[in-house]
C-alpha atoms as a PDB file:
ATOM      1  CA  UNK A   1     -14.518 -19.844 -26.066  1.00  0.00           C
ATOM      2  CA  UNK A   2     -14.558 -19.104 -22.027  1.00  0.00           C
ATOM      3  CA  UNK A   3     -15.914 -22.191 -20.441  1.00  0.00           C
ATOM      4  CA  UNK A   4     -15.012 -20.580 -17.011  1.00  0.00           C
ATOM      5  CA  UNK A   5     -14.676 -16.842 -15.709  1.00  0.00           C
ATOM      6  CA  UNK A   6     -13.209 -15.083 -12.300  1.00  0.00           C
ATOM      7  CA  UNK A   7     -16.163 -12.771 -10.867  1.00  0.00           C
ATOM      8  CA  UNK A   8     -14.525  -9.380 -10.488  1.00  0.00           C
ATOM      9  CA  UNK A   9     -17.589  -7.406  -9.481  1.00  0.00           C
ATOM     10  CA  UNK A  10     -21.000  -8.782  -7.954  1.00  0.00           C
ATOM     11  CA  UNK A  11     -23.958  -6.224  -8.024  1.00  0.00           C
ATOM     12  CA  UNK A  12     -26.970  -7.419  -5.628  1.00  0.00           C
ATOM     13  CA  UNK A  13     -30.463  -6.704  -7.371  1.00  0.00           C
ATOM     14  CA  UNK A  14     -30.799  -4.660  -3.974  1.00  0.00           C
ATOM     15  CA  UNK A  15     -27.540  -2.409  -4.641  1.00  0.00           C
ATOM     16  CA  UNK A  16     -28.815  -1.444  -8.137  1.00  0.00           C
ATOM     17  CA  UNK A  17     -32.131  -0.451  -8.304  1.00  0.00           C
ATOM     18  CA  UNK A  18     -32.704  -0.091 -11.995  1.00  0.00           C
ATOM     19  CA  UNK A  19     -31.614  -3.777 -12.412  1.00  0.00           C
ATOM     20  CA  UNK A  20     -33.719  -6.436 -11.214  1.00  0.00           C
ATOM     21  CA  UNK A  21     -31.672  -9.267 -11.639  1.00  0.00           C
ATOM     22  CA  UNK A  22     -28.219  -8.216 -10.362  1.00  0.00           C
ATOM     23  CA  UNK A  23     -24.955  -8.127 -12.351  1.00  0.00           C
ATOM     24  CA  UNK A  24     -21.377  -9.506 -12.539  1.00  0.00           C
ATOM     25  CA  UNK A  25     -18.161  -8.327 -13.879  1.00  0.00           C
ATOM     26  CA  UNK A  26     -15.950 -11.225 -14.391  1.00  0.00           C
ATOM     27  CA  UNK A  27     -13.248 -12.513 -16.418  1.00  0.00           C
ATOM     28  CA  UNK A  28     -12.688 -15.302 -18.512  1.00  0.00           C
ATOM     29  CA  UNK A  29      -9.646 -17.853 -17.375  1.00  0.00           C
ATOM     30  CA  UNK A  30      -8.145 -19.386 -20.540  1.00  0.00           C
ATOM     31  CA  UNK A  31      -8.330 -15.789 -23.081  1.00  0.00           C
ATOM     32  CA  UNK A  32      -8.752 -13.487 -20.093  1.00  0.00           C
ATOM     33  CA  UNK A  33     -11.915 -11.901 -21.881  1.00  0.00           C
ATOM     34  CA  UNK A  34     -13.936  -9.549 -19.709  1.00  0.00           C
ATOM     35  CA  UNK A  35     -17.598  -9.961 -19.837  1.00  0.00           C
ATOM     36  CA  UNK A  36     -20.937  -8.790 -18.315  1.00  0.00           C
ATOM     37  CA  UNK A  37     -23.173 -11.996 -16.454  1.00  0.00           C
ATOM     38  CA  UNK A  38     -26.908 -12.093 -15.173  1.00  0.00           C
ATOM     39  CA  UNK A  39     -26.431 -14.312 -12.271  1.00  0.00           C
ATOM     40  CA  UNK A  40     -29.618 -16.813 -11.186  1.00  0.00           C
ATOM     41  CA  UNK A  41     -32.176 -15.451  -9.339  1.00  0.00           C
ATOM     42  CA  UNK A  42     -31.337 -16.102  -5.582  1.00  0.00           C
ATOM     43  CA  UNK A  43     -27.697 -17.445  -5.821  1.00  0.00           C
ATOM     44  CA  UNK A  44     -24.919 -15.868  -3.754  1.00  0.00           C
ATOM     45  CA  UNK A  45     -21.636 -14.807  -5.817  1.00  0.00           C
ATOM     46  CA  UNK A  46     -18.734 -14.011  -4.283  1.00  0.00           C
ATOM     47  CA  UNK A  47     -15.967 -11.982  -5.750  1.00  0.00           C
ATOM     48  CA  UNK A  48     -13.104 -13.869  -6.759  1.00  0.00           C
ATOM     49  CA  UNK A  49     -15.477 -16.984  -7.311  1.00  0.00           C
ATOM     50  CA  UNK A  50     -14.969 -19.603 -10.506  1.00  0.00           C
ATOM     51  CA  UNK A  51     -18.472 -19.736 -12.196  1.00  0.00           C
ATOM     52  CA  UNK A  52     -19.128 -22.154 -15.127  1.00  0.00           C
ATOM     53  CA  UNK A  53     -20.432 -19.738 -18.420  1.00  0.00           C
ATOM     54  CA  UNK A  54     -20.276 -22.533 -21.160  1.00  0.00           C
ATOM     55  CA  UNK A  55     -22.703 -23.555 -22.903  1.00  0.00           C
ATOM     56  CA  UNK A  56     -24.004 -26.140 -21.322  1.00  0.00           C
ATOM     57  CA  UNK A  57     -27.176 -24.976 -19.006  1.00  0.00           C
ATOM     58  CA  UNK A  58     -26.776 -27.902 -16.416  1.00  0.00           C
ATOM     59  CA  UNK A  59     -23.649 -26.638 -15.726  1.00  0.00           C
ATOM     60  CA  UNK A  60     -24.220 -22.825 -14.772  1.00  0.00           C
ATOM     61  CA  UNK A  61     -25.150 -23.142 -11.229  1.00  0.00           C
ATOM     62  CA  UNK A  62     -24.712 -19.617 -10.494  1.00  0.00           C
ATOM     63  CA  UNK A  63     -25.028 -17.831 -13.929  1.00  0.00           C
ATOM     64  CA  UNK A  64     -28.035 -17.437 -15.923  1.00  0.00           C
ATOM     65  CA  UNK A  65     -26.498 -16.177 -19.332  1.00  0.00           C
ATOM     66  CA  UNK A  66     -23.611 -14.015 -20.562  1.00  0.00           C
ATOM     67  CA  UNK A  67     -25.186 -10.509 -20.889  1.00  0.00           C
ATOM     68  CA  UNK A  68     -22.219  -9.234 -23.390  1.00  0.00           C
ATOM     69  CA  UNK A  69     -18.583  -8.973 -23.612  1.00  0.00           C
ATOM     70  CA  UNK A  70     -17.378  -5.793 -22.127  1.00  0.00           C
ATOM     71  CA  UNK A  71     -13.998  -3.503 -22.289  1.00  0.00           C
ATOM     72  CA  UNK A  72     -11.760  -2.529 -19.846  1.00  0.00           C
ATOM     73  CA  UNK A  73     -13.266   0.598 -19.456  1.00  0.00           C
ATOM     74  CA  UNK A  74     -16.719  -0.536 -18.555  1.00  0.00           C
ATOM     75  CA  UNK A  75     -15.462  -2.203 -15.574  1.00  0.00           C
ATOM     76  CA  UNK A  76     -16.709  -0.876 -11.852  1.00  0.00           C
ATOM     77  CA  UNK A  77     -14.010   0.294  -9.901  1.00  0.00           C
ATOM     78  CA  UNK A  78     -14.068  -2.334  -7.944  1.00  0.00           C
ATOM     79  CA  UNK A  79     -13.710  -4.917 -10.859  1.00  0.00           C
ATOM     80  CA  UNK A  80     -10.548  -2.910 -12.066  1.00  0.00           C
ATOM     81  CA  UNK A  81      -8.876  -3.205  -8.560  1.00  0.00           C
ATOM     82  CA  UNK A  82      -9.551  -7.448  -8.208  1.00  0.00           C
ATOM     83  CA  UNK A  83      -8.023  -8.131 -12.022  1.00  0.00           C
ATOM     84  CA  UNK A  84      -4.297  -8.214 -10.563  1.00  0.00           C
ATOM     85  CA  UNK A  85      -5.529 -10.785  -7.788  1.00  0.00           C
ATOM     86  CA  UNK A  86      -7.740 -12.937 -10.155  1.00  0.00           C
ATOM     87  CA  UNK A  87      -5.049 -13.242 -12.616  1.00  0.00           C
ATOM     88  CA  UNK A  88      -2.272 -13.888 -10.354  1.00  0.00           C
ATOM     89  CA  UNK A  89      -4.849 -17.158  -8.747  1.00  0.00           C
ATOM     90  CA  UNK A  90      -5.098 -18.017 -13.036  1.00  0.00           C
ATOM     91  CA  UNK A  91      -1.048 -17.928 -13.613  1.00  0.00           C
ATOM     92  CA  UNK A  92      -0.756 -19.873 -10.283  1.00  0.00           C
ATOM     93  CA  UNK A  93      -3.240 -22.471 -10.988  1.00  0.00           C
ATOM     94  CA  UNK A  94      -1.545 -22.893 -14.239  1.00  0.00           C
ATOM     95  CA  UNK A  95       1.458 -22.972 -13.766  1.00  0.00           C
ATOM     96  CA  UNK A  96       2.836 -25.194 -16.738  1.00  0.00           C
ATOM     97  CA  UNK A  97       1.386 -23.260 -19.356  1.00  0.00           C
ATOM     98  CA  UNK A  98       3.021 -19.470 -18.182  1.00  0.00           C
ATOM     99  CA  UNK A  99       6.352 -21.117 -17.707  1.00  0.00           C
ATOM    100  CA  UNK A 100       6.067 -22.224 -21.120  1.00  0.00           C
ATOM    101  CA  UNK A 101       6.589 -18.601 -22.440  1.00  0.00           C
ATOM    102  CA  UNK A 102       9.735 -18.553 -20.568  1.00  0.00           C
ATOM    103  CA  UNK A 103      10.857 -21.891 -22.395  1.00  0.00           C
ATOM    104  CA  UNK A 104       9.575 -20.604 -25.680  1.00  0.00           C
ATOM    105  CA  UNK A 105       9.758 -17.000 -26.009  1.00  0.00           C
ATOM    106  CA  UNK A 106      12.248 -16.181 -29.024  1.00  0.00           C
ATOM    107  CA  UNK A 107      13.639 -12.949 -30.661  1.00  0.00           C
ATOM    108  CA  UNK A 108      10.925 -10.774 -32.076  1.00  0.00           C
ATOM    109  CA  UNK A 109      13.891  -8.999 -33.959  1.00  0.00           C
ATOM    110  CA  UNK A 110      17.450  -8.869 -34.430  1.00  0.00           C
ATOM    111  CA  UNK A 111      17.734  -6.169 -31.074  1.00  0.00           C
ATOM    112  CA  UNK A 112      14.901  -7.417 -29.196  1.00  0.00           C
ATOM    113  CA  UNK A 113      13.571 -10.689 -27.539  1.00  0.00           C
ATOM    114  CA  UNK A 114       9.731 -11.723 -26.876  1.00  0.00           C
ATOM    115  CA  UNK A 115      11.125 -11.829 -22.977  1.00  0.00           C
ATOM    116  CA  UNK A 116      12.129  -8.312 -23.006  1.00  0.00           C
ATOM    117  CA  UNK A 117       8.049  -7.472 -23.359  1.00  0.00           C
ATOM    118  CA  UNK A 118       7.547  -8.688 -19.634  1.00  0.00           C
ATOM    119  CA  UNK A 119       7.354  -5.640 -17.498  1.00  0.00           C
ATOM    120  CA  UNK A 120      10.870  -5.100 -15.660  1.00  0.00           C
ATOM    121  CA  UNK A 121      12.717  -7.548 -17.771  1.00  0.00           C
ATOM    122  CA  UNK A 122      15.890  -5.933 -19.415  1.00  0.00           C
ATOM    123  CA  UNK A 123      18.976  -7.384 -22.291  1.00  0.00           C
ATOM    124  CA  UNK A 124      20.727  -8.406 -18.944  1.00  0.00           C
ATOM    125  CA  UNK A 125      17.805 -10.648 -17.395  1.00  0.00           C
ATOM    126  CA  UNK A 126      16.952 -12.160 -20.404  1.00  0.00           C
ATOM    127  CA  UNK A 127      20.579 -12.971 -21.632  1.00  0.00           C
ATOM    128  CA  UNK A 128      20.838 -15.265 -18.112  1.00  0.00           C
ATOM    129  CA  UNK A 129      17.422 -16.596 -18.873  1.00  0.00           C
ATOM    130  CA  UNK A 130      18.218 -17.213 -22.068  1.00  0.00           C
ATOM    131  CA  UNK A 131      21.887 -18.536 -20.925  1.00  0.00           C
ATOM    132  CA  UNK A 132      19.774 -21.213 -17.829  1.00  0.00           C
ATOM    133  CA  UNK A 133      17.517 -22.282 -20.318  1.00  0.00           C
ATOM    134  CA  UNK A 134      20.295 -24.064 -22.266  1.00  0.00           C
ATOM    135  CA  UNK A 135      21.050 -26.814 -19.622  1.00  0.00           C
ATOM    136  CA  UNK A 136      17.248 -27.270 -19.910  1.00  0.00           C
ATOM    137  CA  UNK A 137      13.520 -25.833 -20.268  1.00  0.00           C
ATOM    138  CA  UNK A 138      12.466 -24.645 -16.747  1.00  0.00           C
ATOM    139  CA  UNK A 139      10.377 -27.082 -14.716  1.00  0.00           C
ATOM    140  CA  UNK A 140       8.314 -24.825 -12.599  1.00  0.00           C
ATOM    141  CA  UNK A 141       8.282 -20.990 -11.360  1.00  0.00           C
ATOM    142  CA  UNK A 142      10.899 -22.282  -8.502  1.00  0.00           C
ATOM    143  CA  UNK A 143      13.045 -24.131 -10.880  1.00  0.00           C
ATOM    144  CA  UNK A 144      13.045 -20.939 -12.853  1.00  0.00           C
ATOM    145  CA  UNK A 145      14.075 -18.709  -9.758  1.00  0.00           C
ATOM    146  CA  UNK A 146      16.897 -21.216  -8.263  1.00  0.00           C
ATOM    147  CA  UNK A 147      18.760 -21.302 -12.318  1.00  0.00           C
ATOM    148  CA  UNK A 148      18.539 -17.089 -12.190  1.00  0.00           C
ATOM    149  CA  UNK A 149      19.083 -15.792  -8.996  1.00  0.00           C
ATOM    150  CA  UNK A 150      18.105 -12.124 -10.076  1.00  0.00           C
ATOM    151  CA  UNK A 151      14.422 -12.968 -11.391  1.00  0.00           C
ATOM    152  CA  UNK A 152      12.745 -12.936  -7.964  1.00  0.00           C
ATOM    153  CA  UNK A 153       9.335 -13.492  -9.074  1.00  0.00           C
ATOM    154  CA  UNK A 154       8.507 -14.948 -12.618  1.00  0.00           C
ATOM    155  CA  UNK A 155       5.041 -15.153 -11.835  1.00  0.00           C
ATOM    156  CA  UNK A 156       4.875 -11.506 -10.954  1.00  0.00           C
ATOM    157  CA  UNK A 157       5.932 -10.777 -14.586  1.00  0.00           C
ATOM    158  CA  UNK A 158       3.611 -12.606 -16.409  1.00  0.00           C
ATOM    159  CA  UNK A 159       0.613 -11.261 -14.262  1.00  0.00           C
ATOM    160  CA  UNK A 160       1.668  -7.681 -14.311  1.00  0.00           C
ATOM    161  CA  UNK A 161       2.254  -8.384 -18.618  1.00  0.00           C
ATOM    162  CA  UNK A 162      -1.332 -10.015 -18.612  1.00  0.00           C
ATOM    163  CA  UNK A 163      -2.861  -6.816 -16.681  1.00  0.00           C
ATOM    164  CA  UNK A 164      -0.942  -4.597 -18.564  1.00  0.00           C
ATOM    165  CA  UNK A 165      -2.686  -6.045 -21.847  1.00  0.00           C
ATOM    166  CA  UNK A 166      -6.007  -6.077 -20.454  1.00  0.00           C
ATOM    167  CA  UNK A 167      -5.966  -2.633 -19.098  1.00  0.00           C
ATOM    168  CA  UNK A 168      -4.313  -1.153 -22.364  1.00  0.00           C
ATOM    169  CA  UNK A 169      -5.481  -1.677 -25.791  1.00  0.00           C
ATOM    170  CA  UNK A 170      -3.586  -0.030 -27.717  1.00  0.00           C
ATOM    171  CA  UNK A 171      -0.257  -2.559 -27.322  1.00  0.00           C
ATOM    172  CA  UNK A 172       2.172  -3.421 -30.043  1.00  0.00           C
ATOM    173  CA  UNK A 173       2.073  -7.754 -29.230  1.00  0.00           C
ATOM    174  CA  UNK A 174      -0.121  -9.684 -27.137  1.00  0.00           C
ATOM    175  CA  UNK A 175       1.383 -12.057 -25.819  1.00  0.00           C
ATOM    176  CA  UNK A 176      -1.471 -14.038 -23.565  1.00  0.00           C
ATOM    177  CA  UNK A 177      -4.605 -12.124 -24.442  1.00  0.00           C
ATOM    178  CA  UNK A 178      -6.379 -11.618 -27.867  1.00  0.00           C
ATOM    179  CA  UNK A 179      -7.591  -8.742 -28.948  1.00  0.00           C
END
C-alpha cells in the first residue's frame, strides 16, 4: 500500500475543461505504482511534489482521493518525461535500501547473475562487484564507486532498471516494482 506518491503531472480545473476538479498523475514511492489523484479543491500542486494518499483523511492536505491506478500508457506526456527525475529523488532519498540489491543480488542461473539485469552492467562489472563485495557489503553509493572504479554511477543503474520496468510490461524479473 502507497502511503506517499511523486506528482508527475498536475492538470488545473482551468487547463481541462471537461474536468472540474483537476487531475494528477503521480507515482507511488515505496512500489513505484502509477495512479490517477483528484487533488482538493483550491490547493496548489507542484510537479515533483510528495503528497500524502494513505488512508488517513487528516493527512491528505493536498489530495482528495485516489481516482484509480493507472498504466504506463495512460500517462500525459509530460508525466512520462518527469518518471526518470522522480525516481532518481526516490533511489537518492533511499539510499540504504537500493544499495542493498547490490549487497544481495545472487545468480538467477548457472550463466547469469541478478546484477547483470541492471541496464549497462556486463559478466566483467559484475565479477569486480561481486569480487569488492567480499571484503564487505557496500556502505553507501560512494563506498560502492571508490571499491569498483569502473561503475561510475550505481544510482544511475538502479533508476534507469526501475524506469525500464515501469515503462515496459512485458519484462522477464522485476526486480523493484510489482506487477
Amino acid at each position: 500500500m502507497e502511503e506517499y506518491a511523486y506528482i508527475l503531472d498536475y492538470l488545473a480545473p482551468g487547463l481541462n475543461p471537461s474536468k472540474r476538479d483537476g487531475l494528477c498523475y503521480a507515482m507511488g514511492e515505496e512500489e513505484f505504482k502509477l495512479f490517477e489523484l483528484v487533488p482538493k479543491a483550491g490547493v496548489t500542486i507542484s510537479i515533483d511534489e510528495r503528497v500524502y494518499i494513505g488512508k488517513d483523511p487528516k493527512l491528505r492536505n493536498h489530495i482528495d482521493h485516489v481516482k484509480r491506478r493507472v498504466g504506463y500508457e495512460d500517462l500525459t506526456a509530460t508525466a512520462v518525461s518527469e518518471i526518470e527525475y522522480v525516481v532518481k529523488d526516490i533511489v537518492l532519498a533511499n539510499p540504504d535500501k537500493y544499495i542493498k540489491f547490490y549487497n544481495d543480488a545472487g545468480p538467477i542461473s548457472i550463466k547469469k547473475h541478478l546484477l547483470e539485469e541492471l541496464p549497462g552492467l556486463g559478466k566483467k562489472t559484475v565479477t569486480e562487484i561481486l569480487t569488492a563485495r567480499k571484503a564487505g557489503p557496500f556502505k553507501d553509493f560512494e563506498d560502492l564507486k571508490a571499491r569498483v572504479p569502473v561503475l561510475k554511477d550505481p544510482a544511475k543503474l538502479i533508476v534507469d532498471r526501475i524506469v525500464l520496468e515501469i515503462s515496459d510490461r512485458d519484462r522477464r524479473h522485476y526486480l523493484f516494482i510489482q506487477r
